[in-house]
N, C-alpha and C. Protein backbone atom coordinates (compact mmCIF):
# COMPACT_ATOMS: atom_id res chain seq x y z
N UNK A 1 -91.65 77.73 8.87
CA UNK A 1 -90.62 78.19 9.79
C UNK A 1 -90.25 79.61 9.40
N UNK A 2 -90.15 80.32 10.40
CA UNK A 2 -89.72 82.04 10.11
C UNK A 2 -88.40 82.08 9.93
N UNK A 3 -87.90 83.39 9.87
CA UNK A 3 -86.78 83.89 9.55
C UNK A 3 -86.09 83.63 10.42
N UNK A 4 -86.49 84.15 11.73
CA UNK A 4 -85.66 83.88 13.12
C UNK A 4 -85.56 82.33 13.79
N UNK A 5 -86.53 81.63 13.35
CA UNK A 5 -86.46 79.91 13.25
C UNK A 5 -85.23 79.62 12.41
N UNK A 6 -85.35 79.94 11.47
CA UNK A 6 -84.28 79.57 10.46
C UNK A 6 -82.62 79.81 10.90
N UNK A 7 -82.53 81.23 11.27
CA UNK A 7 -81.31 81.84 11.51
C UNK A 7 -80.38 81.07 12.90
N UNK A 8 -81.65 80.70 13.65
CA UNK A 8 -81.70 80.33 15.01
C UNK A 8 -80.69 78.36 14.55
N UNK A 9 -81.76 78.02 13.84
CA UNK A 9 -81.54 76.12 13.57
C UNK A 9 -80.08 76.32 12.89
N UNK A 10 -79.59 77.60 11.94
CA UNK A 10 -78.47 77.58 11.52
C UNK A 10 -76.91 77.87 12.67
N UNK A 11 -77.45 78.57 13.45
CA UNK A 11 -76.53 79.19 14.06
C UNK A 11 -76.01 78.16 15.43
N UNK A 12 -77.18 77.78 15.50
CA UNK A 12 -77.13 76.05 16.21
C UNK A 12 -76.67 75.14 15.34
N UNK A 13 -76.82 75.10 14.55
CA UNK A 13 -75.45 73.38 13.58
C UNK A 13 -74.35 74.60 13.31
N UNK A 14 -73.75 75.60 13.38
CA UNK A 14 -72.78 76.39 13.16
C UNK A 14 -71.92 76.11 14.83
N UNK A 15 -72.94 76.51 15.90
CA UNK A 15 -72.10 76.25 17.45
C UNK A 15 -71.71 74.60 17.14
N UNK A 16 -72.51 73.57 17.24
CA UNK A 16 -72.65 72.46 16.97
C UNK A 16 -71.12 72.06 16.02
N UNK A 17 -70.65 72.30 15.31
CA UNK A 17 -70.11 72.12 14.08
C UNK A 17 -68.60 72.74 14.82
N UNK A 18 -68.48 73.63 15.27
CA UNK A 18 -67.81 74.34 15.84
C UNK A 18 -66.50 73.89 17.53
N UNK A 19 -67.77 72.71 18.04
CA UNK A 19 -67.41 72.29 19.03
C UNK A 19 -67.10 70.70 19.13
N UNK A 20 -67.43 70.66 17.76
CA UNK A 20 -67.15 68.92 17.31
C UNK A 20 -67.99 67.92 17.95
N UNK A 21 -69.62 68.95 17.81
CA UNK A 21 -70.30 67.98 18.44
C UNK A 21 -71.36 67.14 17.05
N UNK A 22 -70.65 66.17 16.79
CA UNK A 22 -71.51 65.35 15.64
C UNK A 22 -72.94 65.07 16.11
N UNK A 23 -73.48 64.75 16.93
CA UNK A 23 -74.79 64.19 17.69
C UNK A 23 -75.62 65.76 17.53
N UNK A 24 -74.97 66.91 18.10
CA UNK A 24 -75.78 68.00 17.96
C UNK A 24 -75.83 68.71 16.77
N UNK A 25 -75.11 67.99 15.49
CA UNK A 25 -75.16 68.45 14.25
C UNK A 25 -76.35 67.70 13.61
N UNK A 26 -76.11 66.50 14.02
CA UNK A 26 -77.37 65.42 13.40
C UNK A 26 -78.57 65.37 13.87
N UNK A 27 -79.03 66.17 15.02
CA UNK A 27 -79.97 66.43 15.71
C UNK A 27 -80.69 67.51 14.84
N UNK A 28 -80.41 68.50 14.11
CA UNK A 28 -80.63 69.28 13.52
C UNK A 28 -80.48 68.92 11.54
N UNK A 29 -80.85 67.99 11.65
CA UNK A 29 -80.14 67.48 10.18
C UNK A 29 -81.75 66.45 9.63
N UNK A 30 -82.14 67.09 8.62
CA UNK A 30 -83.25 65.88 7.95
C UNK A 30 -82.50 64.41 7.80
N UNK A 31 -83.72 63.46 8.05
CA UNK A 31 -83.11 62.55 7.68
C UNK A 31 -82.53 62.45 6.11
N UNK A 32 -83.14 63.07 5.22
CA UNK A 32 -82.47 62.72 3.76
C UNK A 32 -81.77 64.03 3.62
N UNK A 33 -80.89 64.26 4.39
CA UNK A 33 -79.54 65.20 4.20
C UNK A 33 -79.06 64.84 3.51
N UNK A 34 -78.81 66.24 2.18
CA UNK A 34 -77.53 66.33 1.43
C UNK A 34 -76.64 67.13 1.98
N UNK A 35 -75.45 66.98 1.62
CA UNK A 35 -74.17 67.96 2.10
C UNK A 35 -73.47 67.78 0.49
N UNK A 36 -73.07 69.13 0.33
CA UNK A 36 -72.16 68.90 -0.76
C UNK A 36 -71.11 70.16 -0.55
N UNK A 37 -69.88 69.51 -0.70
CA UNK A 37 -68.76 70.85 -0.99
C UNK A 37 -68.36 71.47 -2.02
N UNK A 38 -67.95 72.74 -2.38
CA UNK A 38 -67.89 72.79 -4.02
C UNK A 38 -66.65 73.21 -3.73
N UNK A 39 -65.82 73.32 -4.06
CA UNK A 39 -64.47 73.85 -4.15
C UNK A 39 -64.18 74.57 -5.77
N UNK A 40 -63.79 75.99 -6.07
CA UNK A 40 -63.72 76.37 -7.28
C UNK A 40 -64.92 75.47 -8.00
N UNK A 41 -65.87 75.79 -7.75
CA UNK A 41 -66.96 75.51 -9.11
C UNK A 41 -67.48 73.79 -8.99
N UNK A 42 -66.20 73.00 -8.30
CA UNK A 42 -66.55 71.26 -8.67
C UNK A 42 -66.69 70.92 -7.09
N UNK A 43 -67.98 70.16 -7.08
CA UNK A 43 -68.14 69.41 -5.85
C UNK A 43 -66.86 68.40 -5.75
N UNK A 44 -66.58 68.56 -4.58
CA UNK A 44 -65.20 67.27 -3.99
C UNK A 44 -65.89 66.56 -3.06
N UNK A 45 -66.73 67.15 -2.54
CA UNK A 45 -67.60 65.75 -1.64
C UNK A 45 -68.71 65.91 -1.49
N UNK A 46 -69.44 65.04 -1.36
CA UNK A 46 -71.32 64.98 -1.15
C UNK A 46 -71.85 64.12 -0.28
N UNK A 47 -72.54 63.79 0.22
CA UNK A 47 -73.45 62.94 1.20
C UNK A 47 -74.20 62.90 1.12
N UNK A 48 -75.33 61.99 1.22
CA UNK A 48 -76.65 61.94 1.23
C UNK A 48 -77.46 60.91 2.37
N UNK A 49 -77.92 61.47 3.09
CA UNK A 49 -78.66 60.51 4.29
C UNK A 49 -77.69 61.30 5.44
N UNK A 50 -78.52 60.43 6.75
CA UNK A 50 -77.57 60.65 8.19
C UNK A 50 -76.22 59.67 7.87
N UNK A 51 -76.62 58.60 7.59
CA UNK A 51 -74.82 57.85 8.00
C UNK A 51 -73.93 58.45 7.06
N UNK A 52 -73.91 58.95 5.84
CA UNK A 52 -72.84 59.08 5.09
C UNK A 52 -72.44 60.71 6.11
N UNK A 53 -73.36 61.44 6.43
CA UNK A 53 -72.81 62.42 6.88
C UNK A 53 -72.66 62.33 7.82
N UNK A 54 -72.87 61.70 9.16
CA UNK A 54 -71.85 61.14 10.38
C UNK A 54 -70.53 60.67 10.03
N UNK A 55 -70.08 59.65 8.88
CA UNK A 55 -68.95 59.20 8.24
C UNK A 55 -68.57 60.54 7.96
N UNK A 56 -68.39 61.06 7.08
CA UNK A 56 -68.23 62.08 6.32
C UNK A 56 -67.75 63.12 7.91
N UNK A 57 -68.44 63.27 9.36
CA UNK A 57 -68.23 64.04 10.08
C UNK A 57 -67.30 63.99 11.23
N UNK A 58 -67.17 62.29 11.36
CA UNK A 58 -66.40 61.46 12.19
C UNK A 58 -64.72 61.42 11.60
N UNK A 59 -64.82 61.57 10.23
CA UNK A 59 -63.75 61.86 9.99
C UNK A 59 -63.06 63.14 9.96
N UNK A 60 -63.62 64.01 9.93
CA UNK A 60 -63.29 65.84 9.71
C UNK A 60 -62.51 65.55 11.25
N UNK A 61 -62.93 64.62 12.63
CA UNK A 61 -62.45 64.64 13.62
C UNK A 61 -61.43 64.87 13.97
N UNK A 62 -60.72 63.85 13.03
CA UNK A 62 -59.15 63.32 12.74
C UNK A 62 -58.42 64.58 12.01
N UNK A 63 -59.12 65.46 11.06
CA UNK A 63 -58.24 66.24 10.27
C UNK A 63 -58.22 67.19 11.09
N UNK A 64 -59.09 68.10 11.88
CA UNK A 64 -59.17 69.32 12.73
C UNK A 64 -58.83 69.36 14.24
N UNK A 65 -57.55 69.96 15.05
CA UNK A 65 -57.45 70.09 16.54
C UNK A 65 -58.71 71.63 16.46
N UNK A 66 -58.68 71.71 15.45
CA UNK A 66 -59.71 73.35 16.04
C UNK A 66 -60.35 73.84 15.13
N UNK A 67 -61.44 74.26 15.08
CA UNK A 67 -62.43 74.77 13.43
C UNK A 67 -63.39 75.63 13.89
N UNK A 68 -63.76 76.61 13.50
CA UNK A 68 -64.31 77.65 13.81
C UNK A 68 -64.96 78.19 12.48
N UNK A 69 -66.19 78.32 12.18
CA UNK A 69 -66.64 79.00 10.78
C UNK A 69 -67.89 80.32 11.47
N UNK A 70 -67.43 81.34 11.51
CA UNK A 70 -68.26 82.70 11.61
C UNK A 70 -68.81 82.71 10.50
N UNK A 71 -70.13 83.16 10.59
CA UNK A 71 -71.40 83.74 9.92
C UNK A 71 -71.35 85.24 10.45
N UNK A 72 -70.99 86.12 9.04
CA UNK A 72 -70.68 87.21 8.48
C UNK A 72 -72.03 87.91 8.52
N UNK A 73 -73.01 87.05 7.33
CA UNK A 73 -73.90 87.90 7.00
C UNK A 73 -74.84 86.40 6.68
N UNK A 74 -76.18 86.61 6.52
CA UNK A 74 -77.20 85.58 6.11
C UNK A 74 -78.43 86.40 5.68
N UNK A 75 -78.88 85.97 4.28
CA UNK A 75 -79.66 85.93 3.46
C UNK A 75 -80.47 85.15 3.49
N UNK A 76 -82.10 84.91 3.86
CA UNK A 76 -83.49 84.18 4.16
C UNK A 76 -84.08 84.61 3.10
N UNK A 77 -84.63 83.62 2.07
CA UNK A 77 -85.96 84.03 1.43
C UNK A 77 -86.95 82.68 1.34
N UNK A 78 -87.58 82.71 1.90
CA UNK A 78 -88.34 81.55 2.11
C UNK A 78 -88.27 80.64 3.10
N UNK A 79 -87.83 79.32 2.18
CA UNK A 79 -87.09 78.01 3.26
C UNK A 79 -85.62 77.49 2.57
N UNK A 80 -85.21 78.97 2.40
CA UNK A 80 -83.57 78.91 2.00
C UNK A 80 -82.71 80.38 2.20
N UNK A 81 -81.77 79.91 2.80
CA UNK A 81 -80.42 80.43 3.87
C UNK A 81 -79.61 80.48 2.82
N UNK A 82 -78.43 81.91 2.58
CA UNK A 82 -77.46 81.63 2.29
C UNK A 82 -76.28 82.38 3.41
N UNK A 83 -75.78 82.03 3.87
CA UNK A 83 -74.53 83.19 4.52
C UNK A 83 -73.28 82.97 3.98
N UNK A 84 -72.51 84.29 4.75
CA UNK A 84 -71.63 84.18 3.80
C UNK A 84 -69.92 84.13 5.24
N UNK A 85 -69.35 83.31 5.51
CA UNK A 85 -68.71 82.29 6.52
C UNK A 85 -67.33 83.13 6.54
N UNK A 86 -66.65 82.93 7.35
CA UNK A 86 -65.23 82.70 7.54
C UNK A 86 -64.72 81.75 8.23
N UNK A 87 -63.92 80.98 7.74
CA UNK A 87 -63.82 79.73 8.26
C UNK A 87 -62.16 79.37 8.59
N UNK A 88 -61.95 79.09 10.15
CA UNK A 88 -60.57 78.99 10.68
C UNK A 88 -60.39 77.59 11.10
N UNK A 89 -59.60 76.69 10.35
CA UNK A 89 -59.30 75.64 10.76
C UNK A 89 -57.85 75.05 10.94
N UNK A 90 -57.49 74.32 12.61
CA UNK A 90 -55.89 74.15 12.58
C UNK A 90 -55.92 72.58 12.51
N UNK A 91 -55.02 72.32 11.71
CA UNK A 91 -54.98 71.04 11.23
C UNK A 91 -54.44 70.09 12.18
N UNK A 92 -54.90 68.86 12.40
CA UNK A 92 -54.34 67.92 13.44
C UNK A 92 -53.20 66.74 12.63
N UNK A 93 -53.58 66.87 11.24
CA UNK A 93 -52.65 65.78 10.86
C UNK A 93 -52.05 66.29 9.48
N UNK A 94 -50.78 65.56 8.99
CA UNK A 94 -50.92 66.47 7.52
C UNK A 94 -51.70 66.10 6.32
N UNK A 95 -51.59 67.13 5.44
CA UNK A 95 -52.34 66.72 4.04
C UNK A 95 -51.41 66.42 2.66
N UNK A 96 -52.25 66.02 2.21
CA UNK A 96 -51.55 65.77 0.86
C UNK A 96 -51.04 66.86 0.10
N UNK A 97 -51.69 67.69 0.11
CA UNK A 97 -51.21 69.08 -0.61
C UNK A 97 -50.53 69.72 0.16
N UNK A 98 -49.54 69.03 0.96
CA UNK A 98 -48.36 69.78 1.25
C UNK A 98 -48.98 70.60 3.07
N UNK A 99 -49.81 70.37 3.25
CA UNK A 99 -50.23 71.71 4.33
C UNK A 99 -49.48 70.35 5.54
N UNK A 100 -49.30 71.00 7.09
CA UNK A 100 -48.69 70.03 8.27
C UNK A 100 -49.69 70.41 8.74
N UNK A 101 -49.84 69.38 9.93
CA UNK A 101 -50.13 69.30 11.13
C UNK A 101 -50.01 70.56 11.96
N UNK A 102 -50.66 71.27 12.27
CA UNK A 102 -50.93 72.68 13.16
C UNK A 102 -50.68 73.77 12.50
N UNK A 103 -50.65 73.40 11.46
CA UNK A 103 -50.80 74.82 10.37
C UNK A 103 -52.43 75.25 10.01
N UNK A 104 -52.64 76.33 10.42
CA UNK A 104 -54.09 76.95 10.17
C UNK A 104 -54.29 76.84 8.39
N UNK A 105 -55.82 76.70 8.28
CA UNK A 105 -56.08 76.77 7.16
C UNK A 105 -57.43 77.79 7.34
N UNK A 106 -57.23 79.10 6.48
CA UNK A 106 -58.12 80.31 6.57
C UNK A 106 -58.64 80.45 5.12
N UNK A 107 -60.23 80.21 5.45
CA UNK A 107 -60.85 80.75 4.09
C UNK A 107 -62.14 81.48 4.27
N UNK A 108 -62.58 81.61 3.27
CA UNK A 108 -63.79 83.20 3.53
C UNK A 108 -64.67 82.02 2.38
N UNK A 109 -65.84 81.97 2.60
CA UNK A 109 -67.22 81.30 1.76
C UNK A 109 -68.42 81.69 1.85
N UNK A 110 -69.03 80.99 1.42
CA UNK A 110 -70.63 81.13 1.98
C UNK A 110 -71.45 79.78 1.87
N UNK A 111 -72.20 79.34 2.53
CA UNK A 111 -72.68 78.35 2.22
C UNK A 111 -74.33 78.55 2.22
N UNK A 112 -74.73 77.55 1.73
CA UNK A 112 -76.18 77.38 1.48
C UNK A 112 -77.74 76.31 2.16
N UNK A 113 -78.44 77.00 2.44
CA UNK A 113 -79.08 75.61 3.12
C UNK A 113 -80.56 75.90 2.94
N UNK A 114 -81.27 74.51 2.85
CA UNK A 114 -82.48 74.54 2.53
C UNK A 114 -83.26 73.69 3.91
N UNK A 115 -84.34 74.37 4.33
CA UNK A 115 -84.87 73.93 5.13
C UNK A 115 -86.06 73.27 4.80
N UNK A 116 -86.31 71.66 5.64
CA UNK A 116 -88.06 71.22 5.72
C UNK A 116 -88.18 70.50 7.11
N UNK A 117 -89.48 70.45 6.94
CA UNK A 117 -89.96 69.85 8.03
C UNK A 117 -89.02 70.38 9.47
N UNK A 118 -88.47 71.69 9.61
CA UNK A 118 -88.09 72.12 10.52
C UNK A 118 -86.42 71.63 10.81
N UNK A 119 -86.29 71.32 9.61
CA UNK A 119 -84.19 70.44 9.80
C UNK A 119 -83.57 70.86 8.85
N UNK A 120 -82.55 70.83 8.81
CA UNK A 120 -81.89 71.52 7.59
C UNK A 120 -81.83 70.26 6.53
N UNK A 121 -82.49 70.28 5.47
CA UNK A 121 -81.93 69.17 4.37
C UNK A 121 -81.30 69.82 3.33
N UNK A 122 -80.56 70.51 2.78
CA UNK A 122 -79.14 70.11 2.07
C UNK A 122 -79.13 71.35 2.55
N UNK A 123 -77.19 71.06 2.66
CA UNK A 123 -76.22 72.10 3.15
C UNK A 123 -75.21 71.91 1.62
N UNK A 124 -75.01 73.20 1.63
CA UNK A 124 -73.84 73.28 0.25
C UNK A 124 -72.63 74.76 0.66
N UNK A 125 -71.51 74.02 0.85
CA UNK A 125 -70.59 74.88 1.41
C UNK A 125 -69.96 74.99 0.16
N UNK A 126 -69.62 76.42 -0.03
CA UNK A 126 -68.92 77.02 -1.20
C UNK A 126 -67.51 77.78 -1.10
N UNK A 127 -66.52 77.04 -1.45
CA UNK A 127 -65.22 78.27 -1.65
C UNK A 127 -64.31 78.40 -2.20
C-alpha cells in the first residue's frame, strides 16, 4: 500500500470516527485490531480484535454529544503512520474527574498506526 493509500484509509477512520460512525470505523479495521491509549506514558485502555473495539466504541457513544480529531501533520515510512491530532470533544455525560456534561474537552496528540493487508491493525493514540 502507498503513501497516498495509507493517508487516504487514515483520513477515512478519522471522517468515520468523527461522525460516530462505528460500522465505517470497523470497515477499515483488521480483524486482529489493537487499539491502545496511552495517557502520560501508561496505557488506560487497549483492545484487541473487532468486538472489544466495537465495545470499547459503542461506548465512547454515551460519553461524546460531539468529537472531532484534526490531523495536523502525518508521517509515512513504510506500513506505519504517525500524525500528529487535535482533538475537540463535548461531553454528553459527566466524569469522574470532575469534568460535566457539555463541557469541551481540548487536547493536542498524535497517534500511531500500522497497516496490513490493506486495514489498519493497531492504532495507538498518544497524549
Amino acid at each position: 500500500m502507498g503513501d497516498v493509500q495509507i493517508q487516504s484509509l487514515i483520513e477515512n477512520y478519522l471522517n468515520a470516527y468523527n461522525s460516530f460512525d462505528i460500522e465505517g470505523m470497523i470497515r477499515l479495521l483488521h480483524d486482529d485490531i489493537e487499539f491502545r491509549n496511552v495517557n502520560n506514558g501508561v496505557v488506560d485502555t487497549e483492545t484487541k480484535g473487532i468486538e472489544q473495539f466495537r465495545a470499547l466504541a459503542q461506548q465512547s457513544l454515551t460519553i461524546f454529544s460531539q468529537r472531532c480529531q484534526t490531523m495536523k501533520q502525518i508521517t509515512i515510512t513504510g506500513d506505519k503512520a504517525e500524525i500528529e491530532v487535535d482533538y475537540e470533544g463535548v461531553l454528553a455525560v459527566d466524569l469522574p474527574n470532575g469534568m460535566k456534561a457539555g463541557e469541551s474537552l481540548i487536547l493536542t496528540g498524535r497517534s500511531m498506526f500500522l497497516v496490513q493487508d490493506d486495514k489498519l491493525r493497531v492504532i495507538e493514540d498518544y497524549s
